[in-house]
C-alpha atoms as a PDB file:
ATOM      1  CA  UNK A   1     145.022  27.675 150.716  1.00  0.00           C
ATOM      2  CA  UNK A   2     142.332  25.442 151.775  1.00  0.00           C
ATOM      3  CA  UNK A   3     142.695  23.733 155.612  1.00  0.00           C
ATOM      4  CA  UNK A   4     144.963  20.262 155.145  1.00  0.00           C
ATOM      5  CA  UNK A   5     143.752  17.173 155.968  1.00  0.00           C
ATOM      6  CA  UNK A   6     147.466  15.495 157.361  1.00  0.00           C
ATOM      7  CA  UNK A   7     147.413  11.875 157.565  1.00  0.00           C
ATOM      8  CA  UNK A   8     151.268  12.482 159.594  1.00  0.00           C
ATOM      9  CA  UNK A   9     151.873  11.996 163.163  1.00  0.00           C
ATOM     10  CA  UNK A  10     151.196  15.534 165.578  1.00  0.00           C
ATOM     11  CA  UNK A  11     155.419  15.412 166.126  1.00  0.00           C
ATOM     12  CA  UNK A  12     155.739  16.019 161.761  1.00  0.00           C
ATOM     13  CA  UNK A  13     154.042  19.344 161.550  1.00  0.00           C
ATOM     14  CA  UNK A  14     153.285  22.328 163.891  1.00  0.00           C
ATOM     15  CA  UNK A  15     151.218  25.295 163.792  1.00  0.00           C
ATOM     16  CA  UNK A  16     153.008  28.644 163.022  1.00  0.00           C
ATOM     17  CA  UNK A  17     151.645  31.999 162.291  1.00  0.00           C
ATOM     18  CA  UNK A  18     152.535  34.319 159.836  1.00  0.00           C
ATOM     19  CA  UNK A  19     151.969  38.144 160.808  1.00  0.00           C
ATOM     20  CA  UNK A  20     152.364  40.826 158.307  1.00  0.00           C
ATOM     21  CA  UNK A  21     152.238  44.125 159.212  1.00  0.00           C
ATOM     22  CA  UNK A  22     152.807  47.017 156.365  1.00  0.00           C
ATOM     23  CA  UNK A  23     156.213  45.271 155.075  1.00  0.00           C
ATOM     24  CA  UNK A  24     157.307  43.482 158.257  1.00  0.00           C
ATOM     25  CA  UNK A  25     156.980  39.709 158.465  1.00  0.00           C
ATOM     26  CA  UNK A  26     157.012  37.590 161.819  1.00  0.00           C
ATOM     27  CA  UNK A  27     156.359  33.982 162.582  1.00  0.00           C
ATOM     28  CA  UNK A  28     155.366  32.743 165.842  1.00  0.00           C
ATOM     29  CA  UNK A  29     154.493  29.277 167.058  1.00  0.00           C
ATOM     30  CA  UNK A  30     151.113  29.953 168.376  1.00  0.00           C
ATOM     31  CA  UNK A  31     148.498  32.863 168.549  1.00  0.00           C
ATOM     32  CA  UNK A  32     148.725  33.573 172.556  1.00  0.00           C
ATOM     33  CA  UNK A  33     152.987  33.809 171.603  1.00  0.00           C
ATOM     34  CA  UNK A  34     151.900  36.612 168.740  1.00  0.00           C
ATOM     35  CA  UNK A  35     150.459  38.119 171.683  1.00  0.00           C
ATOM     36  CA  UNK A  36     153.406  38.062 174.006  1.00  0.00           C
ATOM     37  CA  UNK A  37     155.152  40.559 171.616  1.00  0.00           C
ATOM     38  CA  UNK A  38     152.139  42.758 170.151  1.00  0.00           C
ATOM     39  CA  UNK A  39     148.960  44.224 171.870  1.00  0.00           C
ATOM     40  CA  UNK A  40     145.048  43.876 170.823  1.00  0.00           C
ATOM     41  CA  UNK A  41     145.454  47.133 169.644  1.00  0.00           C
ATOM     42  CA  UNK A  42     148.158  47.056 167.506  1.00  0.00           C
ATOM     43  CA  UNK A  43     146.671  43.853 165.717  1.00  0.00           C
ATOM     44  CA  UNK A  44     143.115  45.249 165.857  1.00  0.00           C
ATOM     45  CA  UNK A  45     141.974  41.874 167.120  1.00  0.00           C
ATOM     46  CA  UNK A  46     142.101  40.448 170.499  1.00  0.00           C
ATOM     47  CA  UNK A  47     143.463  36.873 171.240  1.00  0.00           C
ATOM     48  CA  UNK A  48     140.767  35.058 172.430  1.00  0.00           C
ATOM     49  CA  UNK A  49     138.466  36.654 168.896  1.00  0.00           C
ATOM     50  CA  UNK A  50     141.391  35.245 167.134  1.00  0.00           C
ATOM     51  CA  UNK A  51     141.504  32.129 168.429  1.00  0.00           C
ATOM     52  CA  UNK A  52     137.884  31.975 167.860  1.00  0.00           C
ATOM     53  CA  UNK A  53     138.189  33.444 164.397  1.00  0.00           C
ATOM     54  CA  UNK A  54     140.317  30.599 162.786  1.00  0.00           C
ATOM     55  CA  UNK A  55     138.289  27.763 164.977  1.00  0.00           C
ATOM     56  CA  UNK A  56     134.836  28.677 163.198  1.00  0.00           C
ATOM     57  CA  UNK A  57     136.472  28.646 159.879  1.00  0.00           C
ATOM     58  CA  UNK A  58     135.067  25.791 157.636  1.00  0.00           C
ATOM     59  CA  UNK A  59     137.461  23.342 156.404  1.00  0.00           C
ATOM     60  CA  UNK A  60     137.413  24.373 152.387  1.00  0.00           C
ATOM     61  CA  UNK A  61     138.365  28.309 153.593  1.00  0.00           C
ATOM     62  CA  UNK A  62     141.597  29.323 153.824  1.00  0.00           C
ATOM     63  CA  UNK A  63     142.962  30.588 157.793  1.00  0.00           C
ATOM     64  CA  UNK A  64     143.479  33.854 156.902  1.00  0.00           C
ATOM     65  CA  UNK A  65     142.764  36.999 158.790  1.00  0.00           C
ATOM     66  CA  UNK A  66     142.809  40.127 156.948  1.00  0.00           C
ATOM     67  CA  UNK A  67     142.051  43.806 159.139  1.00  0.00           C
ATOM     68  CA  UNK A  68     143.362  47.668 158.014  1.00  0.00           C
ATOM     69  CA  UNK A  69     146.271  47.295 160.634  1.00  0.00           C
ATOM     70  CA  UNK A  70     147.662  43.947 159.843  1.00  0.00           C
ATOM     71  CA  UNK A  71     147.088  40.266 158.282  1.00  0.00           C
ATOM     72  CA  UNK A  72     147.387  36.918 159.986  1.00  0.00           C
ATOM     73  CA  UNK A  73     147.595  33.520 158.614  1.00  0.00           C
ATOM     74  CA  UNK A  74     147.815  30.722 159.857  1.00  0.00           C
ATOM     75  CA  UNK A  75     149.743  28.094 158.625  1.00  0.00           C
ATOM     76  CA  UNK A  76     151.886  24.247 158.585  1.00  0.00           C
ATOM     77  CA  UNK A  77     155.381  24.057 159.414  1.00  0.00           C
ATOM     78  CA  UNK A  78     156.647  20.497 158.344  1.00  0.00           C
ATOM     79  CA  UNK A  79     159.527  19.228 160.878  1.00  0.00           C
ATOM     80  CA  UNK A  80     161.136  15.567 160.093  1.00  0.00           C
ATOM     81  CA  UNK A  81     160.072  12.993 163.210  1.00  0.00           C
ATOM     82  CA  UNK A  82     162.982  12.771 165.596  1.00  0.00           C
ATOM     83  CA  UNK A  83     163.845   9.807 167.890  1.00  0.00           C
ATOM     84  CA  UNK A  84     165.611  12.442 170.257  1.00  0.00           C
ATOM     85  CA  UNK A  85     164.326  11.907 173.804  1.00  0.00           C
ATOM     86  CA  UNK A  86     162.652   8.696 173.191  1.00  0.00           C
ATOM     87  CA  UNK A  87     164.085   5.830 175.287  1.00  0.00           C
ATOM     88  CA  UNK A  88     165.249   2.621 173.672  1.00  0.00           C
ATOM     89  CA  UNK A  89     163.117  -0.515 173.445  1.00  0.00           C
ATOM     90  CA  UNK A  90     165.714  -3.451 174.013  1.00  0.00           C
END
């Protein structure tokens, strides 16, 4: 799945992470939350190569991160746009 190009506002999508590892499946929010759970070691990558790893991807590749111990991608949750929290204009 190539990188999308959104034309949506930053509050329709967010960033979540997929990590497989063997059979297990987890999603998490951001890389440094994947992190909060799992070590460098048990990923076989540490955060900030990462991090670095899915900036330096070009836009036509798809954000995947494949090792022996475990697979990462990274992907788009779609939310709906909320008005909670804004105030009102009167």
């Amino acid at each position: 799945m190539p990188k999308i190009k959104l034309n949506m506002e930053k509050s329709e999508f967010r960033t979540v992470i997929h990590l497989q590892i063997g059979e297990a499946h987890e999603y998490y929010g951001s890389p440094s939350s994947l992190y909060d759970k799992h070590t460098a070691d048990e990923l076989g990558i540490a955060q900030a190569s990462l991090n670095n790893y899915f900036y330096k991807l070009p836009d036509d590749a798809e954000p995947i991160y494949t090792n022996n111990k475990c697979t990462i991608r990274k992907g788009i949750l779609y939310v709906k746009p909320t008005t909670r929290g804004r105030k009102k204009i009167e």
